[in-house]
Protein backbone atom coordinates (compact mmCIF):
# COMPACT_ATOMS: atom_id res chain seq x y z
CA UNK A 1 0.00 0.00 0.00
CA UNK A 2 1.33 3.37 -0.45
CA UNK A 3 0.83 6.46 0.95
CA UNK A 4 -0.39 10.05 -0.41
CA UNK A 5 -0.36 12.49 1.22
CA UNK A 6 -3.64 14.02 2.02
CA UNK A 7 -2.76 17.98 3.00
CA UNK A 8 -3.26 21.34 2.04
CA UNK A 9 -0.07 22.89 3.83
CA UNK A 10 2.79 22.74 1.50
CA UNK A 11 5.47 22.11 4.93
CA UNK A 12 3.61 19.09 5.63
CA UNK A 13 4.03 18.02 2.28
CA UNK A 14 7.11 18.66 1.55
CA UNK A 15 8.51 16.58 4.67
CA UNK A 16 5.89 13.51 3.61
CA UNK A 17 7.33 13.66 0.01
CA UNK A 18 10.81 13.54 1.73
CA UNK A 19 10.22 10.37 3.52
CA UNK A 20 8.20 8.58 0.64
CA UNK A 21 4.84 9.09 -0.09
CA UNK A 22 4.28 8.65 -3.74
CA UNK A 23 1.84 11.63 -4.21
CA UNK A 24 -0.50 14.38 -3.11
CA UNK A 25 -4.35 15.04 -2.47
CA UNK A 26 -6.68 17.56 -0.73
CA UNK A 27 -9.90 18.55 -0.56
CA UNK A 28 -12.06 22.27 -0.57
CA UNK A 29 -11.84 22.27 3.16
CA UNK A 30 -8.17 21.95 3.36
CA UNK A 31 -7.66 24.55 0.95
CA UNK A 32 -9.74 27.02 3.05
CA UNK A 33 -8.25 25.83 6.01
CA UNK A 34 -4.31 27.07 5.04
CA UNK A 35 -5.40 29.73 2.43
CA UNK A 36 -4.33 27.92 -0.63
CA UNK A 37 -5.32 28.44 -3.94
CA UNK A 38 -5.79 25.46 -5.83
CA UNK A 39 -4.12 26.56 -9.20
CA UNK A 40 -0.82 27.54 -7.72
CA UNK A 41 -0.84 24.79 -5.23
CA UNK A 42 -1.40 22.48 -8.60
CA UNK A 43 1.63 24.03 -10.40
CA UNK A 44 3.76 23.61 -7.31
CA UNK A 45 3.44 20.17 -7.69
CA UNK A 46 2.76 19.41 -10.96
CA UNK A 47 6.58 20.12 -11.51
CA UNK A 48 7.81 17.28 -9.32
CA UNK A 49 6.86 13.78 -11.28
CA UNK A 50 4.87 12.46 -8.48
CA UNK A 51 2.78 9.20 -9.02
CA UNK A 52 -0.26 11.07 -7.83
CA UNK A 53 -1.64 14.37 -8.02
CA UNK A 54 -5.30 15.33 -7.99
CA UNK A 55 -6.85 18.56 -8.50
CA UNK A 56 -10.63 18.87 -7.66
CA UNK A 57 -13.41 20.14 -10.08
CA UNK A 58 -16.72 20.88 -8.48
CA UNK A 59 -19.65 22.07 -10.48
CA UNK A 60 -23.12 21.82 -11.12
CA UNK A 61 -23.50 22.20 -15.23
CA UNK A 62 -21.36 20.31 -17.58
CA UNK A 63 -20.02 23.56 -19.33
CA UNK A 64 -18.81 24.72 -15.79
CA UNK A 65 -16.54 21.16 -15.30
CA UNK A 66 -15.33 21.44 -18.59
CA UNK A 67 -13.62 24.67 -17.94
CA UNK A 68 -12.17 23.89 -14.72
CA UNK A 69 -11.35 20.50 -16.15
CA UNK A 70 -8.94 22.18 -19.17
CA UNK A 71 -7.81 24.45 -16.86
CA UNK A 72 -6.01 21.98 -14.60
CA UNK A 73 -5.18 19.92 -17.68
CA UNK A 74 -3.29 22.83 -19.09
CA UNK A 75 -1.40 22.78 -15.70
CA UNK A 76 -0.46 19.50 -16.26
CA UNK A 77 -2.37 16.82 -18.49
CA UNK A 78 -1.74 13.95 -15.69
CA UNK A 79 -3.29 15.53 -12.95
CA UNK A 80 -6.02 13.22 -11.93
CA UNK A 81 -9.38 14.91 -11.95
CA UNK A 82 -11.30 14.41 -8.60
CA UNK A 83 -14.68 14.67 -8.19
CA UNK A 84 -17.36 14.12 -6.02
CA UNK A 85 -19.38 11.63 -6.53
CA UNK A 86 -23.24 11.89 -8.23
CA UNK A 87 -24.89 10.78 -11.38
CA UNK A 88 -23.40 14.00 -12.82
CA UNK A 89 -20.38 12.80 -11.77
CA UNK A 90 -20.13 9.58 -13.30
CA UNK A 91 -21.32 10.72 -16.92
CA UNK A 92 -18.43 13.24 -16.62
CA UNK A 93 -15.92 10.26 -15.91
CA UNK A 94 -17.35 8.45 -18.79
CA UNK A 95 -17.11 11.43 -21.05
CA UNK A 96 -13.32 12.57 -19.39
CA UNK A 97 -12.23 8.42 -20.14
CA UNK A 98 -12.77 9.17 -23.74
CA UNK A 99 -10.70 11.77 -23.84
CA UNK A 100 -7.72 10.18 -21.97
CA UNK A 101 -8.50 12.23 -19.10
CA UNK A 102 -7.23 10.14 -15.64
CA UNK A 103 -10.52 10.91 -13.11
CA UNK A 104 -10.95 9.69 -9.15
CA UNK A 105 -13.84 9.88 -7.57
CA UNK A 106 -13.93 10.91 -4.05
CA UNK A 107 -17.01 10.30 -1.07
CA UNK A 108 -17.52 6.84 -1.85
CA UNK A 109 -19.41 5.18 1.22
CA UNK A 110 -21.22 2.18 -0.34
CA UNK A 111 -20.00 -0.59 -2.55
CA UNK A 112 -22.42 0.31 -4.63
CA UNK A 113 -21.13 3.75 -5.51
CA UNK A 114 -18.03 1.98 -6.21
CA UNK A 115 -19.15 -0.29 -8.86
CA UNK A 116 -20.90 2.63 -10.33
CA UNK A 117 -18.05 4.47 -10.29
CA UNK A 118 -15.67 2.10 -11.60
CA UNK A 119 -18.49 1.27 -14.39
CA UNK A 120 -17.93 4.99 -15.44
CA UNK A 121 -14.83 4.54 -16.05
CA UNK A 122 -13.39 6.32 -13.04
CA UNK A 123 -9.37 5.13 -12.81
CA UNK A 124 -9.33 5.98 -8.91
CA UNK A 125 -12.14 5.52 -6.33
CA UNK A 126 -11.86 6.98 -2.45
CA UNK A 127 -14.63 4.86 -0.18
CA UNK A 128 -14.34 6.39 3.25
CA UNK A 129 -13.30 4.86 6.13
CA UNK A 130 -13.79 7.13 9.23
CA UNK A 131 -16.47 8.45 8.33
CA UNK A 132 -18.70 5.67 7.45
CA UNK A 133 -17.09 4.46 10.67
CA UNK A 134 -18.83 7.72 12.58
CA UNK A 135 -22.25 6.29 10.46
CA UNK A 136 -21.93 2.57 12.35
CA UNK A 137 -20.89 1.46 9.43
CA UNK A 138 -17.71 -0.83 8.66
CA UNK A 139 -15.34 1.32 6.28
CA UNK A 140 -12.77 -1.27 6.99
CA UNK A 141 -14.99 -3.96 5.42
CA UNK A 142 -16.06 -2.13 2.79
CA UNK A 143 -12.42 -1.64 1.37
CA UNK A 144 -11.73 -5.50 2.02
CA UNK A 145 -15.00 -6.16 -0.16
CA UNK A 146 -14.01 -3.66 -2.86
CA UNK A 147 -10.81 -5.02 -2.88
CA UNK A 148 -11.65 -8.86 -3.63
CA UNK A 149 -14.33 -8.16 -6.04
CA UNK A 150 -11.69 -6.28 -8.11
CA UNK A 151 -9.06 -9.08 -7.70
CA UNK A 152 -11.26 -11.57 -9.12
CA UNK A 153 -13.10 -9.11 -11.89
CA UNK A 154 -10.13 -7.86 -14.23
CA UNK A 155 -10.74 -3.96 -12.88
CA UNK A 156 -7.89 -1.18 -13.39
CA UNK A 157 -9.44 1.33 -11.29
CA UNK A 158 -7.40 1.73 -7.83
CA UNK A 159 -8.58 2.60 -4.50
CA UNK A 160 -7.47 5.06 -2.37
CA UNK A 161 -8.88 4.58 1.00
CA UNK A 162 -9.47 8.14 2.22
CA UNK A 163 -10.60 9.66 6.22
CA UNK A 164 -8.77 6.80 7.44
CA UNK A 165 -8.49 8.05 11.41
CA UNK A 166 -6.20 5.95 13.53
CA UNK A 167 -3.30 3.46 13.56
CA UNK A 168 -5.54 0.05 13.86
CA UNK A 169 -7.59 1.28 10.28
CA UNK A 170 -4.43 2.46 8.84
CA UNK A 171 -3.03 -1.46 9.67
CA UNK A 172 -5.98 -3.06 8.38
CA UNK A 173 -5.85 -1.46 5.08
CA UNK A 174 -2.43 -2.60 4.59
CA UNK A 175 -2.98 -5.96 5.64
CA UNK A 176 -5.87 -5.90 2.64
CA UNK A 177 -3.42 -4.85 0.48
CA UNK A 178 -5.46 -1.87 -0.52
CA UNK A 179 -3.64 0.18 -3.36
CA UNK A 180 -3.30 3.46 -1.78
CA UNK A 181 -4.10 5.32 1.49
CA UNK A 182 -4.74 9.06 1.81
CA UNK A 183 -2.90 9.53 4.72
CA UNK A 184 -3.03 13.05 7.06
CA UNK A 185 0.06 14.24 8.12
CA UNK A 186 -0.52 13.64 11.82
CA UNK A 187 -1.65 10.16 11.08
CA UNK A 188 1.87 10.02 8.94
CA UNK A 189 3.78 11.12 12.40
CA UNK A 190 1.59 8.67 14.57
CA UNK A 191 2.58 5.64 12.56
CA UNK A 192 6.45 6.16 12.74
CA UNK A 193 6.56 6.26 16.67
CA UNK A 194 7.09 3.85 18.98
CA UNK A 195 8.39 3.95 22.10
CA UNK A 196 10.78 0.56 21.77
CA UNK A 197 12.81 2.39 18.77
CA UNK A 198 13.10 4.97 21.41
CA UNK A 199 14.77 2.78 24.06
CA UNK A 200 16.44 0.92 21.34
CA UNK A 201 18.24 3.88 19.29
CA UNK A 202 18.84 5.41 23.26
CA UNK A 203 20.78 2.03 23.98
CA UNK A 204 22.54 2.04 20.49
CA UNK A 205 23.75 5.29 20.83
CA UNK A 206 25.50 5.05 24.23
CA UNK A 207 26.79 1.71 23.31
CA UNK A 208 27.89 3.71 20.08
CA UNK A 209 29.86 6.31 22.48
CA UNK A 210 31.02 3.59 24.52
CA UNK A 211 32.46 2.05 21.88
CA UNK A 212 34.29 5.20 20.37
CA UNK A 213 35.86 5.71 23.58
């Protein structure tokens, strides 16, 4: 599984990029949230050959997504266009596929979003883990389901399991092999501490000293 990094702030990016993660996403909120603008924050990017990088189109007529669509595309043509999804959503995948255009589509909660999704054409879907979680509802599961139905049905669409909110889900969606995680930047942190490789690297070192002695 590998990681994206799912942030708005460019310092938090830049150290995740650093250490590994293969790409970047955000989302409207995170935008507002550190004052970015999403063309510049697209350029940024868009110069560094990541695996991932999605810029988001939201709109509610088809004339409206097309020129937000060509405008990231004239950023970069392999930005992946996220949307959210709808029924308007997944007749502008299937339009954007014929075109070449790389698509994800983001809120997923139900497996059957996904298949409609992927039926579209979409080449990336995000089902939600945390927050179906919030609902009572197994977001773990549902990326373990969506991810044996598409081993057994020739599929290329990957997932991206997105609001993923602690250390166990973060585990269990690497244990089902799932393609991708949209990972937060504190969740990032969380996951590389543990308090034996702090003991451990405290020992090394003073046997290190000891030894230089």
């Amino acid at each position: 599984m590998k990681y994206i990094i799912d942030s708005a702030s460019h310092h938090h990016i830049e150290k995740a990029l650093e250490m590994g993660c293969c790409g970047v996403t955000a989302n409207p909120s995170m935008y507002n949230a550190t004052g970015t603008q999403l063309h510049p924050f697209l350029e940024r990017y868009a110069s560094q050959n990541l695996h991932f990088l999605s810029g988001e189109v939201i709109a509610s007529t088809w004339d409206e997504a097309m020129v937000q669509v060509r405008k990231i595309q004239s950023i970069h043509p392999e930005i992946v266009i996220k949307l959210n999804f709808s029924p308007f959503t997944l007749k502008l995948v299937k339009a954007l596929k014929s075109q070449g255009i790389k698509t994800a589509v983001t809120l997923i909660f139900s497996l059957n979003q996904a298949m409609a999704a992927i039926n579209s054409g979409a080449d990336y879907i995000f089902p939600f883990v945390g927050r179906n979680e919030a609902e009572g509802i197994d977001g773990l599961q549902l990326c373990r389901n969506l991810k044996a139905m598409m081993e057994k049905t020739p599929c290329s669409t990957k997932i991206v399991a997105a609001s993923i909110k602690n250390l166990y889900q973060l585990e269990q969606l690497s244990l089902a092999c799932v393609d991708y995680a949209a990972i937060t930047p504190e969740l990032l942190d969380k996951s590389l501490e543990n308090p034996q490789t702090d003991v451990g690297m405290m020992q090394f070192e003073a046997d290190w000293s000891m030894m230089l002695q």
